[in-house]
PDB file of N, CA and C in Angstrom:
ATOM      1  N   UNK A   1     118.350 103.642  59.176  1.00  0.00           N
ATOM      2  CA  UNK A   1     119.193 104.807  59.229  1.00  0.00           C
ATOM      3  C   UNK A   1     118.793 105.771  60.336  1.00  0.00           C
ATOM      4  N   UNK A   2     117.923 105.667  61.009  1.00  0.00           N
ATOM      5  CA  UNK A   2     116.918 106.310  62.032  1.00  0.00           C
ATOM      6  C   UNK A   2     118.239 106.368  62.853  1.00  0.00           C
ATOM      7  N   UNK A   3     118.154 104.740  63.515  1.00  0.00           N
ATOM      8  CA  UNK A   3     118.908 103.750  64.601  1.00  0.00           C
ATOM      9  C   UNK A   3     120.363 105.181  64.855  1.00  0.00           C
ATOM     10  N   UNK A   4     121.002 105.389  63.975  1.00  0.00           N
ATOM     11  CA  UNK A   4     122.318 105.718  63.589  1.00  0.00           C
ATOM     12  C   UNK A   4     122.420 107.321  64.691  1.00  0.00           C
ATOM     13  N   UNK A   5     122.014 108.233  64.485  1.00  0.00           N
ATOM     14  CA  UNK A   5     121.897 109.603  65.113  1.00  0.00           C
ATOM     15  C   UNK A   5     120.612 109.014  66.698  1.00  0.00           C
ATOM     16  N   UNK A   6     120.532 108.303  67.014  1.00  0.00           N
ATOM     17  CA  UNK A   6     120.062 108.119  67.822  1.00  0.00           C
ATOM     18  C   UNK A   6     121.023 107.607  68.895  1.00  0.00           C
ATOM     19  N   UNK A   7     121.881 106.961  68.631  1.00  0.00           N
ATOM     20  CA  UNK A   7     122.823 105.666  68.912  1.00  0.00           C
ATOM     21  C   UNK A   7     124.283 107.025  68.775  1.00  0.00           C
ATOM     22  N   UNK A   8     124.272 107.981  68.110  1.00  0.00           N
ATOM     23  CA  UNK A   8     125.562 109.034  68.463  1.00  0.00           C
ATOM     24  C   UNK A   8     124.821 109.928  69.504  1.00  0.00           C
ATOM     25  N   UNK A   9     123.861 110.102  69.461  1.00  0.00           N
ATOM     26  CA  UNK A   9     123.191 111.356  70.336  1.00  0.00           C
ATOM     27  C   UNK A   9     123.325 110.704  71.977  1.00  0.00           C
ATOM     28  N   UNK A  10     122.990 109.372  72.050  1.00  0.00           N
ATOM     29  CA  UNK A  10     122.790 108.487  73.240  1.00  0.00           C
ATOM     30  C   UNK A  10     124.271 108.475  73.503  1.00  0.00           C
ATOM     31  N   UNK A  11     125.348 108.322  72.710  1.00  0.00           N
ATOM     32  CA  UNK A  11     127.109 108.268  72.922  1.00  0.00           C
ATOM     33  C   UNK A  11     127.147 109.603  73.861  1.00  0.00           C
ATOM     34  N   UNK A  12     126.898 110.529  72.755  1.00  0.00           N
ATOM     35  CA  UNK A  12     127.413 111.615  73.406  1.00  0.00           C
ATOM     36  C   UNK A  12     127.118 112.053  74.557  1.00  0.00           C
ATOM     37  N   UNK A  13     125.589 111.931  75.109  1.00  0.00           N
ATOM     38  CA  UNK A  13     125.443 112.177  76.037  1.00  0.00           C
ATOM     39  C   UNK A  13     126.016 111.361  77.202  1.00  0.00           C
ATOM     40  N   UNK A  14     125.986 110.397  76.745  1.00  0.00           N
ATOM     41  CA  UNK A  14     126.567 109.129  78.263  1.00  0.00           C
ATOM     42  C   UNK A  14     127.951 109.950  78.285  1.00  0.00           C
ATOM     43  N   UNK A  15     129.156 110.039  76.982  1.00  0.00           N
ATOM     44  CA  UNK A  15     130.543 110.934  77.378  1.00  0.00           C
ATOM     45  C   UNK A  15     130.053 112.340  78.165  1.00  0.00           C
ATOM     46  N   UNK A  16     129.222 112.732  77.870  1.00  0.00           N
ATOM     47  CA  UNK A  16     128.902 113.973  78.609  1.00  0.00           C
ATOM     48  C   UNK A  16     128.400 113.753  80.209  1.00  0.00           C
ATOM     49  N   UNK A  17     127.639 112.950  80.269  1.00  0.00           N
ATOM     50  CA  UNK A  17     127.581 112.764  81.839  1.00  0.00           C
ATOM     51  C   UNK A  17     128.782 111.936  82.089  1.00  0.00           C
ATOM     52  N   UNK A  18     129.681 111.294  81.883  1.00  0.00           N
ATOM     53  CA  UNK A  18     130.746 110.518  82.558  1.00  0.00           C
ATOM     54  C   UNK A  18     131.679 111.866  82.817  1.00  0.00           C
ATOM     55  N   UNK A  19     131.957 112.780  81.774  1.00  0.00           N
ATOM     56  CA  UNK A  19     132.994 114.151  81.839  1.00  0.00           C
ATOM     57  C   UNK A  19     132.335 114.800  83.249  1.00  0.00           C
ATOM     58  N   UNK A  20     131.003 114.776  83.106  1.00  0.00           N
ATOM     59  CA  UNK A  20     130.587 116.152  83.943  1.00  0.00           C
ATOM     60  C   UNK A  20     130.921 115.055  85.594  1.00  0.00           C
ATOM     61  N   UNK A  21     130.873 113.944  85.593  1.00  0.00           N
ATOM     62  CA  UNK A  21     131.190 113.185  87.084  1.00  0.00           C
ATOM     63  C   UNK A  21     132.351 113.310  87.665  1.00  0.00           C
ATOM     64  N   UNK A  22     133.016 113.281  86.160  1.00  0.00           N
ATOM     65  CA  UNK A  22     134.662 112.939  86.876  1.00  0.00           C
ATOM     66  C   UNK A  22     135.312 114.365  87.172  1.00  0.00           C
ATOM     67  N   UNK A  23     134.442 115.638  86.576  1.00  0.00           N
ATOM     68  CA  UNK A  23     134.632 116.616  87.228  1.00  0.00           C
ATOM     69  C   UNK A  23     134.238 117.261  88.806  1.00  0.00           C
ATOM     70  N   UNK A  24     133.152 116.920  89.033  1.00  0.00           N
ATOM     71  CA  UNK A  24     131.883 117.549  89.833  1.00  0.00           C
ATOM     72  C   UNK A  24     131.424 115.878  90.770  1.00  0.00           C
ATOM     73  N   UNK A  25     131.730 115.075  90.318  1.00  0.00           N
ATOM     74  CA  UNK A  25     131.378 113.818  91.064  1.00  0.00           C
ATOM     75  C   UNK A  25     132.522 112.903  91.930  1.00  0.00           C
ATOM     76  N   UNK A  26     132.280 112.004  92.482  1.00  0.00           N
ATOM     77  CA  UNK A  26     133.222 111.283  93.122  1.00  0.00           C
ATOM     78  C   UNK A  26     133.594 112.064  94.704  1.00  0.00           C
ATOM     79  N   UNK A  27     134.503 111.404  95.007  1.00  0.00           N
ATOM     80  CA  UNK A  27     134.761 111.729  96.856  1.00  0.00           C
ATOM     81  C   UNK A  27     135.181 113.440  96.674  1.00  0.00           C
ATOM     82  N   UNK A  28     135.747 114.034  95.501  1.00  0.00           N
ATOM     83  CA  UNK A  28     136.165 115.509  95.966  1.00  0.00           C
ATOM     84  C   UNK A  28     135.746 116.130  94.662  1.00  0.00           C
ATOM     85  N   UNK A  29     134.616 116.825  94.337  1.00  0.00           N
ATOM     86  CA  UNK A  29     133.762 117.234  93.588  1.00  0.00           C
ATOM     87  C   UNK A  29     135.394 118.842  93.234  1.00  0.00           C
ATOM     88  N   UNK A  30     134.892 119.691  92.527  1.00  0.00           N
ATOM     89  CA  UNK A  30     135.757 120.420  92.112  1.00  0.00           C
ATOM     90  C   UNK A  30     135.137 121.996  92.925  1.00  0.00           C
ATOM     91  N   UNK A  31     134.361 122.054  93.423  1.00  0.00           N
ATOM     92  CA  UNK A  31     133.557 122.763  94.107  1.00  0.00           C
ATOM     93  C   UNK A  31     134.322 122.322  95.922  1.00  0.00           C
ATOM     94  N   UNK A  32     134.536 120.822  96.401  1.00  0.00           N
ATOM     95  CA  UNK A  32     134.874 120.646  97.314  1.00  0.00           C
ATOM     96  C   UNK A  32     136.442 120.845  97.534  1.00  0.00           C
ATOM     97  N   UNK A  33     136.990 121.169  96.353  1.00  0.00           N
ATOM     98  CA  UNK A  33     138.224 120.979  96.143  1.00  0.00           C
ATOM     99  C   UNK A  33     138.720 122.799  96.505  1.00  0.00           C
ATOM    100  N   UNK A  34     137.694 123.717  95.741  1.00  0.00           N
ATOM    101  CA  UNK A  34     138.178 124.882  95.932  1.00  0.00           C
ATOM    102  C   UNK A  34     138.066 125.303  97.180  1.00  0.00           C
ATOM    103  N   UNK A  35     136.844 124.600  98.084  1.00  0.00           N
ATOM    104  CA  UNK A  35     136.202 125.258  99.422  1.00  0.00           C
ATOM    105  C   UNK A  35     138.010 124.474 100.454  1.00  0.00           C
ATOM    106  N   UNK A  36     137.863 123.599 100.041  1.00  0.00           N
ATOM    107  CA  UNK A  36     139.450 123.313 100.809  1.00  0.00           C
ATOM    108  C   UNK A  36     140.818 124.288 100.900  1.00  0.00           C
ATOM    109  N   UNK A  37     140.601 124.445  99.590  1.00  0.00           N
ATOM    110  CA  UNK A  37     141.597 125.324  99.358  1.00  0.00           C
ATOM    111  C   UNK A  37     141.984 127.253 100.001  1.00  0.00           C
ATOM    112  N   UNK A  38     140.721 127.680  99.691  1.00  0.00           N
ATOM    113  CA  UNK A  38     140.181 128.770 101.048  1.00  0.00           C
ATOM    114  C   UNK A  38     140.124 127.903 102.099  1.00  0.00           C
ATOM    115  N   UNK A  39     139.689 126.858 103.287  1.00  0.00           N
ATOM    116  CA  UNK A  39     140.046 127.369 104.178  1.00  0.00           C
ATOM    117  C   UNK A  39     141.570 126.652 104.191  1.00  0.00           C
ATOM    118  N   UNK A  40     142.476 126.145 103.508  1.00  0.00           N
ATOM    119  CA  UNK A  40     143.771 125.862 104.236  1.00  0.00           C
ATOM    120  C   UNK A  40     144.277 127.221 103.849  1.00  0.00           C
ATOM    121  N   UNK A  41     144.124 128.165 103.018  1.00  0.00           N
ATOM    122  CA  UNK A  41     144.300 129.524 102.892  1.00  0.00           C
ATOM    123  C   UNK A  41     144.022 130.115 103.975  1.00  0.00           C
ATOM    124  N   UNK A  42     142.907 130.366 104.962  1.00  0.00           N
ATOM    125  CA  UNK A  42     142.891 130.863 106.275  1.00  0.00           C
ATOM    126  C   UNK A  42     143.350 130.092 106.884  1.00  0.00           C
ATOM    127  N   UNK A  43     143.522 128.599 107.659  1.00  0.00           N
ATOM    128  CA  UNK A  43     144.334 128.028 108.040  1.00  0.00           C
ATOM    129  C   UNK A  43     145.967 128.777 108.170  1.00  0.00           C
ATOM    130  N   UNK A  44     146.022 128.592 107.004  1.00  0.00           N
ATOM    131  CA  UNK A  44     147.764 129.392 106.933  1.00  0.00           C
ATOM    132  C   UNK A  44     147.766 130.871 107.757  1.00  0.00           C
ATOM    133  N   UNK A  45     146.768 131.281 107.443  1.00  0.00           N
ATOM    134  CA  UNK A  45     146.871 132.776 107.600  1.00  0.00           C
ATOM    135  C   UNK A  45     146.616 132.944 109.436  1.00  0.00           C
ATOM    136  N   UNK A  46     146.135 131.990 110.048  1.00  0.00           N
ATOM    137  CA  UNK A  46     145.834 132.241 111.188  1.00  0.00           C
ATOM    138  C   UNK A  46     147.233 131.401 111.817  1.00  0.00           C
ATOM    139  N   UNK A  47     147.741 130.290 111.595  1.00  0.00           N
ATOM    140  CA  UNK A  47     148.725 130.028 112.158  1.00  0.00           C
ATOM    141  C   UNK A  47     149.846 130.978 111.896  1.00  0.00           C
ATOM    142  N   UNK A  48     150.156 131.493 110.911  1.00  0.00           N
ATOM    143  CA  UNK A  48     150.893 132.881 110.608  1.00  0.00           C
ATOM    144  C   UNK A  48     150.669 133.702 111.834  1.00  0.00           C
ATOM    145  N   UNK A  49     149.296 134.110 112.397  1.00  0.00           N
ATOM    146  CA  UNK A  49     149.050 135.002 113.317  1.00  0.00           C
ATOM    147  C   UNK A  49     149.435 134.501 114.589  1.00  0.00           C
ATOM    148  N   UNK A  50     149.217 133.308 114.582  1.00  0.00           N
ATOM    149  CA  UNK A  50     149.389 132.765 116.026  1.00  0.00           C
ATOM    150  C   UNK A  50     151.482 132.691 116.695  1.00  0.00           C
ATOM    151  N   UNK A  51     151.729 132.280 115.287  1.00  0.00           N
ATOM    152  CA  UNK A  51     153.075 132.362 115.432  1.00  0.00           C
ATOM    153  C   UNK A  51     153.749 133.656 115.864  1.00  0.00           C
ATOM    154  N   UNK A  52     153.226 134.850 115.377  1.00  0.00           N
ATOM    155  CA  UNK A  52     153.367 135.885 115.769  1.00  0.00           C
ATOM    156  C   UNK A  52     153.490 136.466 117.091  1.00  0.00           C
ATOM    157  N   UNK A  53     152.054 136.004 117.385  1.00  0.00           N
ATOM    158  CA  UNK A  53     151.834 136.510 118.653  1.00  0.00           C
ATOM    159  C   UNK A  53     152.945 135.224 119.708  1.00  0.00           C
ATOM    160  N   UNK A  54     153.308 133.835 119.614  1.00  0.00           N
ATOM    161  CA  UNK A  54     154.036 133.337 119.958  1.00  0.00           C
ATOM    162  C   UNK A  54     155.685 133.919 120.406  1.00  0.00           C
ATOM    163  N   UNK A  55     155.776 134.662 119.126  1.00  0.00           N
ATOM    164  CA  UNK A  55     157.204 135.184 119.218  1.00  0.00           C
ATOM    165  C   UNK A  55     157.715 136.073 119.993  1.00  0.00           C
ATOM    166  N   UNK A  56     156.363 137.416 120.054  1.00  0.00           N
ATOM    167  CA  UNK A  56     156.120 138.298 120.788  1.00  0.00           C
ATOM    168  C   UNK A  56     156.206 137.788 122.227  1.00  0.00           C
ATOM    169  N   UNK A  57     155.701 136.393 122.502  1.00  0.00           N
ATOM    170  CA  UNK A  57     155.294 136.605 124.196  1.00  0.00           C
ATOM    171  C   UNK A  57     156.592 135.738 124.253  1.00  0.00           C
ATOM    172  N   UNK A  58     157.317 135.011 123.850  1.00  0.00           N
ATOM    173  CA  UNK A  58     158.925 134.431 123.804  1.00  0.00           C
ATOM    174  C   UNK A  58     159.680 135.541 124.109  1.00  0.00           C
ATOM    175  N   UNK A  59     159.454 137.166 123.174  1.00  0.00           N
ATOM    176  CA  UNK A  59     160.489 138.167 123.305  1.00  0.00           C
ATOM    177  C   UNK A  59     159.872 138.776 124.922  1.00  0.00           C
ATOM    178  N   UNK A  60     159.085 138.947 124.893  1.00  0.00           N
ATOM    179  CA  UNK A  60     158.838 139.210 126.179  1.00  0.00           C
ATOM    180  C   UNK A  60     158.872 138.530 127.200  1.00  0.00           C
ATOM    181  N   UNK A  61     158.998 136.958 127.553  1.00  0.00           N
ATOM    182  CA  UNK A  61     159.256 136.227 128.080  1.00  0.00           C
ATOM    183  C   UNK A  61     160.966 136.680 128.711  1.00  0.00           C
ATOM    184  N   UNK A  62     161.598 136.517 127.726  1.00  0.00           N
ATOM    185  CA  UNK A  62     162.883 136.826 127.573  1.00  0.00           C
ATOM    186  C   UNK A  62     163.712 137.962 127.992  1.00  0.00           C
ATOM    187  N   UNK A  63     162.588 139.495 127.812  1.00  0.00           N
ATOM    188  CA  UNK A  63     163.468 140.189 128.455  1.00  0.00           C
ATOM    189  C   UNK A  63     162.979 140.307 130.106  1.00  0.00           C
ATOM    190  N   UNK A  64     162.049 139.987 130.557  1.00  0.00           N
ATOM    191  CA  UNK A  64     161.371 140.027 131.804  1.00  0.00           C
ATOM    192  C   UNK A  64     162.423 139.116 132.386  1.00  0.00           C
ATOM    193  N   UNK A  65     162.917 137.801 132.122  1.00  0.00           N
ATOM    194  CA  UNK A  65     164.016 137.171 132.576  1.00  0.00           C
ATOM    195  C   UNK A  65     165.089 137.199 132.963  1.00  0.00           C
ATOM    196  N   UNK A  66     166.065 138.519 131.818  1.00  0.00           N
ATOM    197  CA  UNK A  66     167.152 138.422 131.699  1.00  0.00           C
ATOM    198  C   UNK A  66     167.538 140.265 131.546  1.00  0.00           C
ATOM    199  N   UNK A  67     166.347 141.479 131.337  1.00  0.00           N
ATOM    200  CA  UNK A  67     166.523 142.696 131.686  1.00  0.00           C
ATOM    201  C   UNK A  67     165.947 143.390 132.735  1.00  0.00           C
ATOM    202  N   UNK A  68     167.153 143.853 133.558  1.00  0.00           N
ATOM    203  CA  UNK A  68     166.709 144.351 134.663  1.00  0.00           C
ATOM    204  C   UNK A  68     166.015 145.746 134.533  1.00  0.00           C
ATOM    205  N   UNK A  69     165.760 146.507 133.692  1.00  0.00           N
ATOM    206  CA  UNK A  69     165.057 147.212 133.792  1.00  0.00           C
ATOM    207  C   UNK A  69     163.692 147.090 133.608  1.00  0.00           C
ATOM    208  N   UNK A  70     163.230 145.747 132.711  1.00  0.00           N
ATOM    209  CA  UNK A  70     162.035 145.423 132.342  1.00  0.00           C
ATOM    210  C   UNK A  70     161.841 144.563 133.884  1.00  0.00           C
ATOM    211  N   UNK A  71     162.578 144.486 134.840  1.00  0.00           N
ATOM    212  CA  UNK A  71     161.688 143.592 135.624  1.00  0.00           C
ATOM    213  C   UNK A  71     161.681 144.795 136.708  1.00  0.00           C
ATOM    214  N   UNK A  72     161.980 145.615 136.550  1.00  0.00           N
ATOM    215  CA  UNK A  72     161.985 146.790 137.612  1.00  0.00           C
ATOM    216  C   UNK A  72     161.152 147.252 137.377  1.00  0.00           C
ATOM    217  N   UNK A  73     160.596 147.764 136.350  1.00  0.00           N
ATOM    218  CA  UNK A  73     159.270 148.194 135.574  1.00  0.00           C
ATOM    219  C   UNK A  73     158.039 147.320 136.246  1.00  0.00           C
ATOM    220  N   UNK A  74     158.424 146.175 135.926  1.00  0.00           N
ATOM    221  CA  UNK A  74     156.880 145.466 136.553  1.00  0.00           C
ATOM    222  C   UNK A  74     156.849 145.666 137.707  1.00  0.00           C
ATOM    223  N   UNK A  75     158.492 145.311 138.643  1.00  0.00           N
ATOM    224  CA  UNK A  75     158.280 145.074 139.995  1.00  0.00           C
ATOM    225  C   UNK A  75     157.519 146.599 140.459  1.00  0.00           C
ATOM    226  N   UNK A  76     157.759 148.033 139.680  1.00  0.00           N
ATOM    227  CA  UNK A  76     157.252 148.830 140.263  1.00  0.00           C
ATOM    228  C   UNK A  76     155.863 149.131 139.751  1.00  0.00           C
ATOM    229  N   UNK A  77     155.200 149.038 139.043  1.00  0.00           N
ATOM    230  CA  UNK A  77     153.893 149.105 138.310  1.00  0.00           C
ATOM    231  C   UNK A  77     153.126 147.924 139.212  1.00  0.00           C
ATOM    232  N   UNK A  78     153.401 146.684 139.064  1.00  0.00           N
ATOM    233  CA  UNK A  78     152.353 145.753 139.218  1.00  0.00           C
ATOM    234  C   UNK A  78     152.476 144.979 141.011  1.00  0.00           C
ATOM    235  N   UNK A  79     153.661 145.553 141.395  1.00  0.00           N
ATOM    236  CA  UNK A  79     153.937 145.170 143.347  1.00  0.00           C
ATOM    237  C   UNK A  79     154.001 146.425 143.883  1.00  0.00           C
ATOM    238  N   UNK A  80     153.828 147.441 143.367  1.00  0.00           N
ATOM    239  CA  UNK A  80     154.182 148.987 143.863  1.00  0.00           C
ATOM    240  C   UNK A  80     155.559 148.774 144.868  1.00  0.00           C
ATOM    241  N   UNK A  81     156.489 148.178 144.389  1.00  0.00           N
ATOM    242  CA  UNK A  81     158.114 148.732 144.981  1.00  0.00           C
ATOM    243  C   UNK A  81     158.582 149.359 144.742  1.00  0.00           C
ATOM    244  N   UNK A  82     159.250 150.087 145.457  1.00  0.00           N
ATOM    245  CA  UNK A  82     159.906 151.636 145.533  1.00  0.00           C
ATOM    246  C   UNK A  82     161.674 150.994 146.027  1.00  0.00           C
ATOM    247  N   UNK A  83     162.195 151.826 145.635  1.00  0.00           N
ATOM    248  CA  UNK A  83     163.818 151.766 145.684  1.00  0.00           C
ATOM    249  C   UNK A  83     163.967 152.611 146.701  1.00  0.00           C
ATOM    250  N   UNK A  84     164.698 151.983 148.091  1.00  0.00           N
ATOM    251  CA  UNK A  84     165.345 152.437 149.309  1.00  0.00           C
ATOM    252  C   UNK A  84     164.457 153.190 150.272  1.00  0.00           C
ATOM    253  N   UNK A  85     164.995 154.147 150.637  1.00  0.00           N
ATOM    254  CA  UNK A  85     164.260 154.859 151.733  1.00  0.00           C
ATOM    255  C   UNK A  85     164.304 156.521 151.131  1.00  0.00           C
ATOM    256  N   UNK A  86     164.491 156.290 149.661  1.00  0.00           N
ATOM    257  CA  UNK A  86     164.823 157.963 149.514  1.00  0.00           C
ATOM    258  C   UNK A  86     163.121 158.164 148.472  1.00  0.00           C
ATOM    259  N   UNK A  87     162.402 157.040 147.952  1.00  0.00           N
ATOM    260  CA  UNK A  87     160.889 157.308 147.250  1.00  0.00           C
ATOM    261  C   UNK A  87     160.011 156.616 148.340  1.00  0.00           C
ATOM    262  N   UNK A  88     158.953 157.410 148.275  1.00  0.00           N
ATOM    263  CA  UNK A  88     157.464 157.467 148.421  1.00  0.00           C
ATOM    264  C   UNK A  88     156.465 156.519 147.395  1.00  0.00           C
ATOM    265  N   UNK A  89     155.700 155.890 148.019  1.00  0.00           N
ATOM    266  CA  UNK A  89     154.334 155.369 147.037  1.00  0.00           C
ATOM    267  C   UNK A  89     153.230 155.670 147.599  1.00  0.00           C
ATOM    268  N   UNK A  90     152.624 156.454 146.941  1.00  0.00           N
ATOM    269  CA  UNK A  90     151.496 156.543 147.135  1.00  0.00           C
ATOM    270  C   UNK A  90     150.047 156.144 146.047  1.00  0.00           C
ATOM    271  N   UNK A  91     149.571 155.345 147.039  1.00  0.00           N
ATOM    272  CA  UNK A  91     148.554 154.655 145.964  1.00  0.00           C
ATOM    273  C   UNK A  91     146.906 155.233 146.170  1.00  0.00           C
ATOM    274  N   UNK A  92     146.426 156.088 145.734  1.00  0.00           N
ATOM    275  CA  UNK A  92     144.704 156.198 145.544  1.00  0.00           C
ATOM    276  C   UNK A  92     144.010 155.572 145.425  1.00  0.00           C
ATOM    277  N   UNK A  93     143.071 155.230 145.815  1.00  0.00           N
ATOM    278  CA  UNK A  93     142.018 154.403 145.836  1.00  0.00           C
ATOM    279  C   UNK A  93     140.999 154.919 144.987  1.00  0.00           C
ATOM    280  N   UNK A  94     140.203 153.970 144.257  1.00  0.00           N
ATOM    281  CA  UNK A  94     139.088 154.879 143.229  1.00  0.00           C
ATOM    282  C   UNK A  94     137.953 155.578 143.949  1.00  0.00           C
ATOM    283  N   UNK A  95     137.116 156.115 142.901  1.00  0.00           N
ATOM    284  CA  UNK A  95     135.791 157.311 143.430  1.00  0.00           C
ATOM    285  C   UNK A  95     135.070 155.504 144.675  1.00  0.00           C
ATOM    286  N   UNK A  96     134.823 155.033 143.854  1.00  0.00           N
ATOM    287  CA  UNK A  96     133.714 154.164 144.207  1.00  0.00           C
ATOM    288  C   UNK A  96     134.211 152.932 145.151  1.00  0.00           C
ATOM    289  N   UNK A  97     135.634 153.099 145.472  1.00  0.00           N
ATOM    290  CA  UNK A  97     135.911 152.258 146.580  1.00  0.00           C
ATOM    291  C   UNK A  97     135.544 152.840 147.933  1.00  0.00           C
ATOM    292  N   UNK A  98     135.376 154.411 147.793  1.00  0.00           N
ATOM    293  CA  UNK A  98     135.253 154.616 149.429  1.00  0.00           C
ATOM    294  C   UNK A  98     133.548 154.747 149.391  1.00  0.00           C
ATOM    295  N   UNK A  99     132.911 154.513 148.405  1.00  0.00           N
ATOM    296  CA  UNK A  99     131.396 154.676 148.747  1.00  0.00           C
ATOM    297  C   UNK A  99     130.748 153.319 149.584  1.00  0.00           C
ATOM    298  N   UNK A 100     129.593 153.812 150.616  1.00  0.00           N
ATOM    299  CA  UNK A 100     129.501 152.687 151.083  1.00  0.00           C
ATOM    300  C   UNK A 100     128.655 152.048 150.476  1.00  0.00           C
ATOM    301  N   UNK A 101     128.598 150.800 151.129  1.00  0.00           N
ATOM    302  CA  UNK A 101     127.278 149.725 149.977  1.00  0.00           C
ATOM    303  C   UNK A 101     125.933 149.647 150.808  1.00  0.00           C
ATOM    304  N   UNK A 102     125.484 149.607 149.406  1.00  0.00           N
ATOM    305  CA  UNK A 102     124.051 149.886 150.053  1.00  0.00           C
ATOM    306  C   UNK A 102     123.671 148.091 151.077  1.00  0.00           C
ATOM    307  N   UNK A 103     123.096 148.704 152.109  1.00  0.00           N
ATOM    308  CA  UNK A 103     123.003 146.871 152.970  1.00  0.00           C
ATOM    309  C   UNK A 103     121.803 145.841 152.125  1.00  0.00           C
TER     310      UNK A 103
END
């Protein structure tokens, strides 16, 4: 009668380590399962961002193409062009461009 609670105690435990494997063991442990899950959670969240910023440089793509005031803007900011003979440009030079270098 010994045999008997020896032979359930030995059951239970073998069901208890087979439960705790098929949770926590094998190719995707339940621990590997959540760490996946955060990062396809940032995953998402950064292609979200990227798309963003995609759309943005499409809309801006777009009006630089097709609005003439946005390309007048650059042409005068970033080529310093001036319209006709009736404006002036005048461009400054910084503190430290006219200093000389030491030889």
């Amino acid at each position: 009668m010994n045999k008997l609670p020896v032979a359930k105690i030995a059951l239970f435990l073998s069901l208890l380590a087979a439960a705790y494997f098929a949770v926590q063991g094998g190719e995707y442990s339940t621990a590997d399962v959540a760490r996946q899950f955060v990062a396809k959670r940032r995953m998402r969240a950064e292609v979200d961002s990227m798309q963003r910023l995609v759309d943005s440089l499409e809309k801006a793509l777009q009006a630089i193409e097709t609005d003439p005031a946005v390309q007048e803007k650059i042409a005068r900011e970033e080529f310093g062009m001036v319209r006709g003979d009736k404006e002036l440009l005048y461009r400054f030079a910084g503190a430290d461009s006219t200093r000389e270098k030491d030889p």
